[in-house]
Protein backbone atom coordinates (compact mmCIF):
# COMPACT_ATOMS: atom_id res chain seq x y z
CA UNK A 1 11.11 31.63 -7.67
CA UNK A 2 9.16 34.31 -6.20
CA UNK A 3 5.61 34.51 -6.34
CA UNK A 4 3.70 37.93 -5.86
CA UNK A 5 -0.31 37.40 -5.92
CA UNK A 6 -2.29 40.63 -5.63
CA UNK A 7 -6.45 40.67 -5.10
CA UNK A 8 -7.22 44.77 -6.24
CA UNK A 9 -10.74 45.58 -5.16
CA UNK A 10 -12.11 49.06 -5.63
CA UNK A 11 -10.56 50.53 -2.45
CA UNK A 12 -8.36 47.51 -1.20
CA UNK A 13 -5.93 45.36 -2.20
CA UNK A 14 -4.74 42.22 -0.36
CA UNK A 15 -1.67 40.25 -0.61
CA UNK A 16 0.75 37.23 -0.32
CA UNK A 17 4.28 36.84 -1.46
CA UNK A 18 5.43 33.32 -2.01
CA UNK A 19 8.43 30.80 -2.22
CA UNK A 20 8.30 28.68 -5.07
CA UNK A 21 12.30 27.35 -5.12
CA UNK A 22 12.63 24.76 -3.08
CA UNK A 23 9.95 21.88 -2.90
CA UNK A 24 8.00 23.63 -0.21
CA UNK A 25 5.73 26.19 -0.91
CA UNK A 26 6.36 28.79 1.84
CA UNK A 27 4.21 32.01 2.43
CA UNK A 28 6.77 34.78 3.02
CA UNK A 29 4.43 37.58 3.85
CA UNK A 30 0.83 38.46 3.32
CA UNK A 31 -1.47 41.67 3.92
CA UNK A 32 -4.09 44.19 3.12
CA UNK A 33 -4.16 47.12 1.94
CA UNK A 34 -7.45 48.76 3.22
CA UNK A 35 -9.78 52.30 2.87
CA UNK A 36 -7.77 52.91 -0.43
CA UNK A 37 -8.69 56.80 -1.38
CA UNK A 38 -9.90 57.80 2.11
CA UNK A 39 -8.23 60.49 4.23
CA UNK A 40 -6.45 57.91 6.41
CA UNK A 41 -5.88 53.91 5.29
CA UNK A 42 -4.73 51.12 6.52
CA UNK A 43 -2.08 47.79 5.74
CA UNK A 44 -2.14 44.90 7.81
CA UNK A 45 0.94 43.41 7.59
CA UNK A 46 2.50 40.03 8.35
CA UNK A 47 5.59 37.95 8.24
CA UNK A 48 6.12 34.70 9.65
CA UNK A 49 5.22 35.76 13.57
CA UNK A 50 5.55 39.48 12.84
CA UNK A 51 2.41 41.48 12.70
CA UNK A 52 1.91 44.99 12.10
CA UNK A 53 -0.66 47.45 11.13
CA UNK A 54 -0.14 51.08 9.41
CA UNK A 55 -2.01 53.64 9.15
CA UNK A 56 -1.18 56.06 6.45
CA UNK A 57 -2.79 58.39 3.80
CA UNK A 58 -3.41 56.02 0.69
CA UNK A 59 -4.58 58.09 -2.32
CA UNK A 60 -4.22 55.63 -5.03
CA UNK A 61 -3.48 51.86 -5.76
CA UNK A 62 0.09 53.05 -6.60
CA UNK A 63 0.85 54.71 -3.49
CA UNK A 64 -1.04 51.26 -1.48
CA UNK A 65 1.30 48.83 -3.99
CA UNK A 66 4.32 50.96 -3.21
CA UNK A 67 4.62 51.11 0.54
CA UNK A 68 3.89 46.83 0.06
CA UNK A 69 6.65 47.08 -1.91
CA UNK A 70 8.66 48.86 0.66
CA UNK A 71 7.69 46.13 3.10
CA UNK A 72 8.54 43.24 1.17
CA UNK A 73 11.50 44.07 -1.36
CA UNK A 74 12.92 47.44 -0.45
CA UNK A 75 12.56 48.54 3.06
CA UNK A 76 14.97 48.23 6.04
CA UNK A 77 12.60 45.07 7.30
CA UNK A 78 11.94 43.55 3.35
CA UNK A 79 11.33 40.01 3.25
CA UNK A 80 13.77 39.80 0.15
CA UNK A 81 16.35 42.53 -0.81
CA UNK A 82 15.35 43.28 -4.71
CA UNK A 83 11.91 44.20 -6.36
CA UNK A 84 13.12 42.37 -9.45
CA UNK A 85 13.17 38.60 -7.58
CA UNK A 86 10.18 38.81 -7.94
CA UNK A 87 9.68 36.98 -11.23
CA UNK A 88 5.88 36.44 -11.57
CA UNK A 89 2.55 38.75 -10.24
CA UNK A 90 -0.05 36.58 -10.07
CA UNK A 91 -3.88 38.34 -10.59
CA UNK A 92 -6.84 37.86 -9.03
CA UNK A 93 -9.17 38.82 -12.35
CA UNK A 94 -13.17 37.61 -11.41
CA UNK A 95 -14.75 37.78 -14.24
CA UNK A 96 -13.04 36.72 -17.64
CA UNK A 97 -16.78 35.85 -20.18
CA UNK A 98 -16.40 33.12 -22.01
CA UNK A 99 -12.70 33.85 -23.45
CA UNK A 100 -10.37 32.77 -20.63
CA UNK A 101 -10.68 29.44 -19.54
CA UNK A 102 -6.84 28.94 -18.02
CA UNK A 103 -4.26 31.68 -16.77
CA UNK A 104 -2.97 33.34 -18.96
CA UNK A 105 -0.02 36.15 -19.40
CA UNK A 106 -1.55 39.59 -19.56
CA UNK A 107 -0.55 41.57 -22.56
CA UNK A 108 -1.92 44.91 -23.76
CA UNK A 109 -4.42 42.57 -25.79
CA UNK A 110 -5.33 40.58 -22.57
CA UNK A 111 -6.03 43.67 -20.78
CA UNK A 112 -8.07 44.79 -23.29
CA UNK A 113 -10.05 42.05 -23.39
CA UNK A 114 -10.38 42.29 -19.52
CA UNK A 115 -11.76 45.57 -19.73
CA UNK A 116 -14.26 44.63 -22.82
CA UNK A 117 -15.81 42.18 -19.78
CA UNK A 118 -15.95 45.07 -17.36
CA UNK A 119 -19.56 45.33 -18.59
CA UNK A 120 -20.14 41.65 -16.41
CA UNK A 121 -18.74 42.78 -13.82
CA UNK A 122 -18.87 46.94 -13.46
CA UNK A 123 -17.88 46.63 -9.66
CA UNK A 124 -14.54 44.22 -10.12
CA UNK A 125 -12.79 44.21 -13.60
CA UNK A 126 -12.06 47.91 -13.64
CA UNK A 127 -10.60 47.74 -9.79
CA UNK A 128 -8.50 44.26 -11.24
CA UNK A 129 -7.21 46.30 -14.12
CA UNK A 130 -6.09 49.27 -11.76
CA UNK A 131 -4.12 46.50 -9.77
CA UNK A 132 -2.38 45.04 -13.13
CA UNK A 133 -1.65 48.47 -14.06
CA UNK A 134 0.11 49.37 -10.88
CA UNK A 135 2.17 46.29 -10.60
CA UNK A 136 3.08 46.71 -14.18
CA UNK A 137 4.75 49.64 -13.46
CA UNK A 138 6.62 48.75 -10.20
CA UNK A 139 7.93 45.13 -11.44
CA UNK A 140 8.30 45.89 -14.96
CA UNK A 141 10.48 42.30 -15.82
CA UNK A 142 7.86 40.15 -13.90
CA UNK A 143 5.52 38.34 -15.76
CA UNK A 144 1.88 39.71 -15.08
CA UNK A 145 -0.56 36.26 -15.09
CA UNK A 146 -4.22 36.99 -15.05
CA UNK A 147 -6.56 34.19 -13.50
CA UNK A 148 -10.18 34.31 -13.82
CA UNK A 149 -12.80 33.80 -10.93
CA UNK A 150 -15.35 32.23 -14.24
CA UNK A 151 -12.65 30.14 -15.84
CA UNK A 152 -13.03 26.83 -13.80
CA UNK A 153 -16.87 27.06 -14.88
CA UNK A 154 -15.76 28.14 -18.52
CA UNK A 155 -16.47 23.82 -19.18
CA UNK A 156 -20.29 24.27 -17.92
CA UNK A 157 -22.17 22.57 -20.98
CA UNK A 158 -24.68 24.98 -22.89
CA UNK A 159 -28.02 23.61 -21.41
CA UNK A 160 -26.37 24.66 -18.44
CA UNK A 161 -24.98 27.73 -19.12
CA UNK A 162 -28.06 29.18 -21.31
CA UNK A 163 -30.63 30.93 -20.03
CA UNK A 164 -33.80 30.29 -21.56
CA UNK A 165 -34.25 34.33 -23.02
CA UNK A 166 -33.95 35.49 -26.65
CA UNK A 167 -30.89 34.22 -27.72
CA UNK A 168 -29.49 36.55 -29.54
CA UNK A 169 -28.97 37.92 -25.94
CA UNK A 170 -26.61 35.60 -25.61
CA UNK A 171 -25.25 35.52 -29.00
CA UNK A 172 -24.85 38.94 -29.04
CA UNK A 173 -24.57 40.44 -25.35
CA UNK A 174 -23.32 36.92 -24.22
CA UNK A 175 -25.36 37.14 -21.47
CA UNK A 176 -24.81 33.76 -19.54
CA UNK A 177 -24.32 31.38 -16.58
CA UNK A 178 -20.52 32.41 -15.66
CA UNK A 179 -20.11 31.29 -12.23
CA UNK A 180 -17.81 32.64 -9.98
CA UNK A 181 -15.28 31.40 -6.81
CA UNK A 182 -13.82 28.98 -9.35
CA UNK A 183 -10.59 29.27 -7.63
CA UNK A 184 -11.72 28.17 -4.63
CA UNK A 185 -14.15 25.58 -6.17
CA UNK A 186 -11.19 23.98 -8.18
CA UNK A 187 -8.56 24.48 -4.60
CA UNK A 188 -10.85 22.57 -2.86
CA UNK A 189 -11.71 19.68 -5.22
CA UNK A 190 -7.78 19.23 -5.91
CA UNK A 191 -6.92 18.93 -1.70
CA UNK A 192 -10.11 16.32 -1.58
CA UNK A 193 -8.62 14.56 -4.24
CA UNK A 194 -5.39 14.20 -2.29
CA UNK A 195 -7.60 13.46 0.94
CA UNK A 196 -9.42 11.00 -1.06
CA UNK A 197 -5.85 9.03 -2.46
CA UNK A 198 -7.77 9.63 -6.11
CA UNK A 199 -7.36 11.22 -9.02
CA UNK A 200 -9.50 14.51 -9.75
CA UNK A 201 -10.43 13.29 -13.05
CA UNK A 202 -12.26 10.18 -11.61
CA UNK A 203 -14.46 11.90 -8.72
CA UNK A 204 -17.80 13.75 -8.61
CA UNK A 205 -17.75 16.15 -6.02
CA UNK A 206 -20.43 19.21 -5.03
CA UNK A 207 -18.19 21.78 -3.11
CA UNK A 208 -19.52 24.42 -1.12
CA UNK A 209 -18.09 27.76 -1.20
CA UNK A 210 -20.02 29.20 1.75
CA UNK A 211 -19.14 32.56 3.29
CA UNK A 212 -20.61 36.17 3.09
CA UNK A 213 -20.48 35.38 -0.44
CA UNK A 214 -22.20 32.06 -0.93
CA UNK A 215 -21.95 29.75 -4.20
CA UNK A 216 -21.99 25.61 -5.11
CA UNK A 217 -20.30 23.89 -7.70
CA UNK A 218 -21.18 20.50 -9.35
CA UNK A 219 -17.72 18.86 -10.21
CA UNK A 220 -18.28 15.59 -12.56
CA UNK A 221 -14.76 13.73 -13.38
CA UNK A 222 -12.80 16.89 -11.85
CA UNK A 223 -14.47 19.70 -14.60
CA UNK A 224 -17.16 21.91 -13.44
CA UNK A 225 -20.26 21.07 -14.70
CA UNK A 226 -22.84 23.58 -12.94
CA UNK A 227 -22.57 26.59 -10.46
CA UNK A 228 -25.36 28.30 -8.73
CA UNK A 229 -24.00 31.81 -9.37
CA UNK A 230 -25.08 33.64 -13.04
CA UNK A 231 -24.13 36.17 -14.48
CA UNK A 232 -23.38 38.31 -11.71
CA UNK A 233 -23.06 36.57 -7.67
CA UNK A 234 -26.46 37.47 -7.24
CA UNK A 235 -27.88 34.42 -8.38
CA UNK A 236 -28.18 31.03 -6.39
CA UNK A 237 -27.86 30.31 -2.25
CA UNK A 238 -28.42 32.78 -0.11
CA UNK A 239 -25.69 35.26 1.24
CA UNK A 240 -25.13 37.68 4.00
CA UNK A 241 -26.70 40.58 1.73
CA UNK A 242 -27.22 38.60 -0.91
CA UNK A 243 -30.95 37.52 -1.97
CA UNK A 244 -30.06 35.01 -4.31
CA UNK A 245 -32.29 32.67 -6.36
CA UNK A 246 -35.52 35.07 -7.00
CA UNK A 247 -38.77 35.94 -9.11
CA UNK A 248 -37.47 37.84 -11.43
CA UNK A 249 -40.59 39.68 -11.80
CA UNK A 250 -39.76 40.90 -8.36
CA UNK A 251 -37.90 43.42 -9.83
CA UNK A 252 -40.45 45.01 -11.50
CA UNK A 253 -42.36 44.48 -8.46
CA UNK A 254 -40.30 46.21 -6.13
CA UNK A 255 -39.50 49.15 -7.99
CA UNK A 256 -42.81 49.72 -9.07
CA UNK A 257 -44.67 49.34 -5.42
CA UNK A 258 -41.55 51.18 -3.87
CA UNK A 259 -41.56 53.73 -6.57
CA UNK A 260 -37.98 53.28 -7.41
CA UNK A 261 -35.39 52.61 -9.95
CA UNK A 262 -33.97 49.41 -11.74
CA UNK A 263 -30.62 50.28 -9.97
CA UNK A 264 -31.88 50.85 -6.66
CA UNK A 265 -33.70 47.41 -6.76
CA UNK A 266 -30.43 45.93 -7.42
CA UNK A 267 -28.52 47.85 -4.91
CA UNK A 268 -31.24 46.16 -2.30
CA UNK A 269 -31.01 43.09 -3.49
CA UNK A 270 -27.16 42.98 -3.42
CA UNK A 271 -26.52 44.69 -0.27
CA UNK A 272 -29.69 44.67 1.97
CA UNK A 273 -31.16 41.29 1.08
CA UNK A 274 -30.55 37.82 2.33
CA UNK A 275 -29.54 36.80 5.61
CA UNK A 276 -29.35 40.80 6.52
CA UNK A 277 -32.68 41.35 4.98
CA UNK A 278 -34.39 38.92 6.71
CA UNK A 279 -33.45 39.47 10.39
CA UNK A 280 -30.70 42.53 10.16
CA UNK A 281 -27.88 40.88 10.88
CA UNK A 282 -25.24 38.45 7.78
CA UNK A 283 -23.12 37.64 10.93
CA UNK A 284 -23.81 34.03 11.57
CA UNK A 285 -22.63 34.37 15.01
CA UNK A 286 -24.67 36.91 15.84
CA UNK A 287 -27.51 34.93 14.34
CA UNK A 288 -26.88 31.80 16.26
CA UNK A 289 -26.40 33.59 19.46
CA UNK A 290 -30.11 35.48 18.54
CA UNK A 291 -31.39 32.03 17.50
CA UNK A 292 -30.43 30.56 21.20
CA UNK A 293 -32.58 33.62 22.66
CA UNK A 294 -35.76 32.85 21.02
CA UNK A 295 -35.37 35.54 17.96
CA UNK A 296 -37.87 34.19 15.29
CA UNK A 297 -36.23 36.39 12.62
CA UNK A 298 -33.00 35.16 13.22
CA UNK A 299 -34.56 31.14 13.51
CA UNK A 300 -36.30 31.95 9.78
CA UNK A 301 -32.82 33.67 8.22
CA UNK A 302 -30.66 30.48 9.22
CA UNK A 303 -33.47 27.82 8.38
CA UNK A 304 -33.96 29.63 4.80
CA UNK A 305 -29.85 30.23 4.35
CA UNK A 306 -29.37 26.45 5.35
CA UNK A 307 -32.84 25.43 3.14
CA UNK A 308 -31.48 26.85 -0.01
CA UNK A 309 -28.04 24.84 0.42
CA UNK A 310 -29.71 21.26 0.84
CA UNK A 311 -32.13 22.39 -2.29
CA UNK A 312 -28.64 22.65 -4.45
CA UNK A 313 -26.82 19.82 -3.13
CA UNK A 314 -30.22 17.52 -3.78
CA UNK A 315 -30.33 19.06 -7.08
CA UNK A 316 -26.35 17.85 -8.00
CA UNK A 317 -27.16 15.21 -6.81
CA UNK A 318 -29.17 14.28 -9.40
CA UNK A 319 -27.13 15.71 -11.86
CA UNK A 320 -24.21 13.63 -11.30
CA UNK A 321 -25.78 10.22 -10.10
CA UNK A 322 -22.85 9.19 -8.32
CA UNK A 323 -21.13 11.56 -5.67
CA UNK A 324 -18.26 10.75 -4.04
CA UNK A 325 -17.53 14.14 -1.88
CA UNK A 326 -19.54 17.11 -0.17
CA UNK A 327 -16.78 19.48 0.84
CA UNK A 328 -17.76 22.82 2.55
CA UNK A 329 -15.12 25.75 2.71
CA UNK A 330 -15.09 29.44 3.02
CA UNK A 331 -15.79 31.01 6.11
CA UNK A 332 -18.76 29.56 7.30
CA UNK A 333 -18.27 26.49 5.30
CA UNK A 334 -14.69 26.07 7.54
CA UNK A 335 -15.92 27.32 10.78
CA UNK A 336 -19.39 26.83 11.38
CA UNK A 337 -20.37 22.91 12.89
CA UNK A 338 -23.64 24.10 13.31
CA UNK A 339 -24.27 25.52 9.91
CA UNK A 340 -22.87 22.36 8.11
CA UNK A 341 -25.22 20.26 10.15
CA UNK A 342 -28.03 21.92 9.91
CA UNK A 343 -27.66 22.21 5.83
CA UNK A 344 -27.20 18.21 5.86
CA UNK A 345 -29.92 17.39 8.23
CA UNK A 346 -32.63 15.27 6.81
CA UNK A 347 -30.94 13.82 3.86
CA UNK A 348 -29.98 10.12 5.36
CA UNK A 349 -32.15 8.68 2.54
CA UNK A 350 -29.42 10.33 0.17
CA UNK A 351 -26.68 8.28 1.98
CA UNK A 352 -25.20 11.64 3.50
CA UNK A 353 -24.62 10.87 7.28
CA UNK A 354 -23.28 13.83 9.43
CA UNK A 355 -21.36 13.01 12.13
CA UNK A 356 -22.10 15.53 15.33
CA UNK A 357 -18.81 15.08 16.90
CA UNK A 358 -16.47 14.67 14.18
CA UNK A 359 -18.23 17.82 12.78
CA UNK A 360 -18.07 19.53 16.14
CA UNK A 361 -14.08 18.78 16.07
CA UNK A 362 -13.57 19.97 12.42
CA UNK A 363 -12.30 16.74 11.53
CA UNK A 364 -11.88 16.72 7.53
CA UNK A 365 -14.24 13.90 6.72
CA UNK A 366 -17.25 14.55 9.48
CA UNK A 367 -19.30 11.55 8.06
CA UNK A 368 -20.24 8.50 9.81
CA UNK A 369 -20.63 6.43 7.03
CA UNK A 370 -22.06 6.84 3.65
CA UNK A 371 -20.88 9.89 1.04
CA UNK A 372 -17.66 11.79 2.35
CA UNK A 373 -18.66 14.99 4.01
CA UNK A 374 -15.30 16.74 4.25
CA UNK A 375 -14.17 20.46 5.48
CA UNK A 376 -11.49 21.84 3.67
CA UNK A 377 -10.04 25.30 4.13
CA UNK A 378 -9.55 27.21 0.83
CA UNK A 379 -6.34 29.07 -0.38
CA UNK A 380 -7.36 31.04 -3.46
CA UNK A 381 -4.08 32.74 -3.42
CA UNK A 382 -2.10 29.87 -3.51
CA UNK A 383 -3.93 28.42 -6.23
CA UNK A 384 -3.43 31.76 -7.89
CA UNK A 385 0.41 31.27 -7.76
CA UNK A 386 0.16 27.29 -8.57
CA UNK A 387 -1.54 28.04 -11.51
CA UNK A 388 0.96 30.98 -12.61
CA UNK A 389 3.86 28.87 -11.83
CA UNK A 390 2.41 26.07 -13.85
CA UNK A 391 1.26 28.66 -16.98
CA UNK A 392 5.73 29.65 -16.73
C-alpha cells in the first residue's frame, strides 16, 4: 500500500510518499512545495539519495500538487508508475474543535465540518481544505483521511480544558483549551514507550515539543491530559515569535498606549514577540553564539525561553505525581544540548538528573540517574500515515 501524506499551508505544501506493503515502512520520496502564488516558486525534491530543487511559476495548490504528482507517479523519473497506487492521502488538518478525536475519512460532511472550525484557526483550516480539495481531484479512488493537530488533546478533562470566562462562551462559541502538535506529542510518547520496553497505557510522560513553535504535553497512562497551547498556539512556552503565556489585559494595554487595533496587537504578539521580541533574533544559534559574546538581550531571551519550560514541566509534575519520562523533540528539542540543559538545570530535588555528556552526544536517555530524560526525533508524517493505515 501506498501512502501519500500532504501538510497544505497557505502558500506551501510539503510532502512524503510512503511504503506500507511489506513489513518495513519505507519513505519513497518527500518534498516541499514552497512560495505557492508568487511569480516564481519552488519544490525541493528528494528520493532516496536524489535531491533536486525546481523553480517554477506556482499559481495555485493544483498546479504545486500536480508537478508532485509528475515527480512521483507520472513523470519520466516517478517513484511509482500510476497515480491510482496510491490508495490513501493522508491530511495534515490542525485544528479539528472538539468533534474529531481520531482520523477519520473526509467526506463532503467532514469537510464541512472542517471548514465550520476555520473560525479556530483562520490562518490553517482554510489552507488544509485547499490541500484536500486538490488531492481530491487528482487521486479521485484514494481515500482522503483527515487527522487533527487537537485530537490527541480531545481527552483533556474539563477543569482542564475550561477557561474560567462566561460559559456560555464555551457552550456556545466553544471557546476552549484545544492544544495543538498532538501528532508529534502522541509520535513521541509511542517511540518512548518502545524505548522504555512498556506499554503506553501504563506511563506518565511530559513531552516537549520545542521548536519555532513551542508546546508541552502532560501524558497520564498514554492519554493527554494537559497542553500548554489554547485556543490558538499563542498560549503557553515561549516561541521564536511567539509571546506565549501573558496578561491578558496586555492587550488592552498595548493597543491602547500604542494607539492601535485588536488585530495589530495580535499580529505582534504572534509574529514579533518572544524570543524575537526580546533580543531580535528566534534563531537559537544565533542566540547562543550572541550569548558567548556578552549580549545581555540575547542572555535574558534564552534564560526566559528556558524559564518558562522548567515552570511547565514542575507544574506536570505535580499533576501526574509519578513521571516516568521527559522527552524533548522538535527542532530545538532534537538538536540543542545546551537548550535541554539549561531548561533542566536546578531541578535535582525533582529527581531529574541531566547528564552533560550523554546530552552533549544526543544519546536517547541523557540522564544519569533518576527520571528518564530522553531525545526523540519526531515524524508527524509518519504518524499521519500510521494512523490512516490503521483508520483502513
Amino acid at each position: 500500500m501506498y501512502i501519500l501524506v500532504l501538510n497544505s499551508g497557505s502558500s506551501s505544501l510539503k510532502y512524503q510518499l510512503f511504503d506500507f506493503s511489506g513489513s518495513e515502512k519505507k519513505v519513497l520520496a518527500k518534498g516541499l512545495v514552497e512560495q505557492i502564488g508568487e511569480e516564481i516558486g519552488k519544490i525541493s525534491h528528494s528520493s532516496g539519495q536524489e535531491k533536486q530543487v525546481i523553480e517554477m511559476a506556482i499559481s495555485d495548490h493544483q498546479v504545486g500538487l500536480s508537478k508532485v504528482v509528475e515527480l512521483l507517479c507520472d513523470g519520466e523519473q516517478a517513484i511509482i508508475t500510476n497515480r491510482e497506487m496510491v490508495e490513501v492521502i493522508g491530511h495534515r488538518v490542525v485544528h479539528g474543535g472538539d468533534r474529531f478525536a481520531a482520523p477519520t475519512i473526509i467526506t463532503d460532511e467532514v469537510l464541512q465540518v472542517i471548514s465550520e472550525c476555520s473560525y479556530l484557526a483562520p490562518l490553517h483550516n482554510p489552507a488544509n481544505i485547499t490541500g484536500i480539495k486538490v488531492a481530491c481531484e487528482l487521486f479521485p479512488k484514494a481515500k482522503q483521511v483527515g487527522v487533527f493537530d487537537t485530537a490527541f488533546h480531545q481527552s483533556l478533562p474539563d477543569y482542564a480544558y475550561l477557561y474560567a470566562i462566561p460559559y456560555e462562551l464555551y457552550s456556545e462559541h466553544k471557546i476552549r483549551r484545544y492544544g495543538f502538535h498532538g501528532t508529534s506529542h502522541l509520535y513521541v510518547a509511542k517511540k518512548a514507550a518502545e524505548f522504555l520496553s512498556t506499554p503506553l497505557k501504563d506511563l506518565n510522560m511530559i513531552t516537549l515539543h520545542i521548536g519555532n513553535g513551542a508546546s508541552a504535553a502532560c501524558i497520564k497512562q498514554g492519554q493527554s491530559v494537559d497542553t500548554s497551547m489554547g485556543l490558538t498556539p499563542l498560549e503557553g512556552l515561549v516561541m521564536g515569535t511567539r509571546s506565549g503565556d501573558m496578561d491578558p489585559a496586555l492587550i488592552e494595554f498595548i493597543a491602547t498606549l500604542k494607539n492601535i487595533s485588536v488585530q495589530e496587537v495580535g499580529n505582534l504578539l504572534n509574529k514579533k514577540s518572544g524570543l524575537k521580541g526580546i533580543c531580535g533574533d528566534n534563531d537559537l544559534r544565533a542566540i547562543w553564539k550572541r550569548v558567548d559574546q556578552g549580549d545581555e538581550l540575547a542572555r535574558k531571551a534564552i534564560e526566559l525561553y528556558a524559564y518558562r519550560i522548567r515552570k511547565y514541566v514542575g507544574s506536570y509534575m505535580a499533576v501526574l505525581g509519578r513521571v516516568d519520562a521527559i522527552i524533548f523533540t522538535a527542532g530545538v528539542g532534537e538538536n540543542d544540548a545546551r537548550t535541554r540543559e539549561l531548561v533542566l538545570s536546578g531541578m535535582e530535588n525533582l529527581n531529574i538528573h541531566c547528564d552533560s555528556a550523554k546530552n552533549s552526544a544526543h544519546e536517547t536517555d541523557f540522564s544519569t540517574q533518576g527520571i528518564p530524560l530522553l531525545t526523540i526525533a519526531t515524524n508527524e508524517e509518519l504518524e499521519i500515515a500510521e494512523q490512516s493505515f490503521s483508520l483502513l
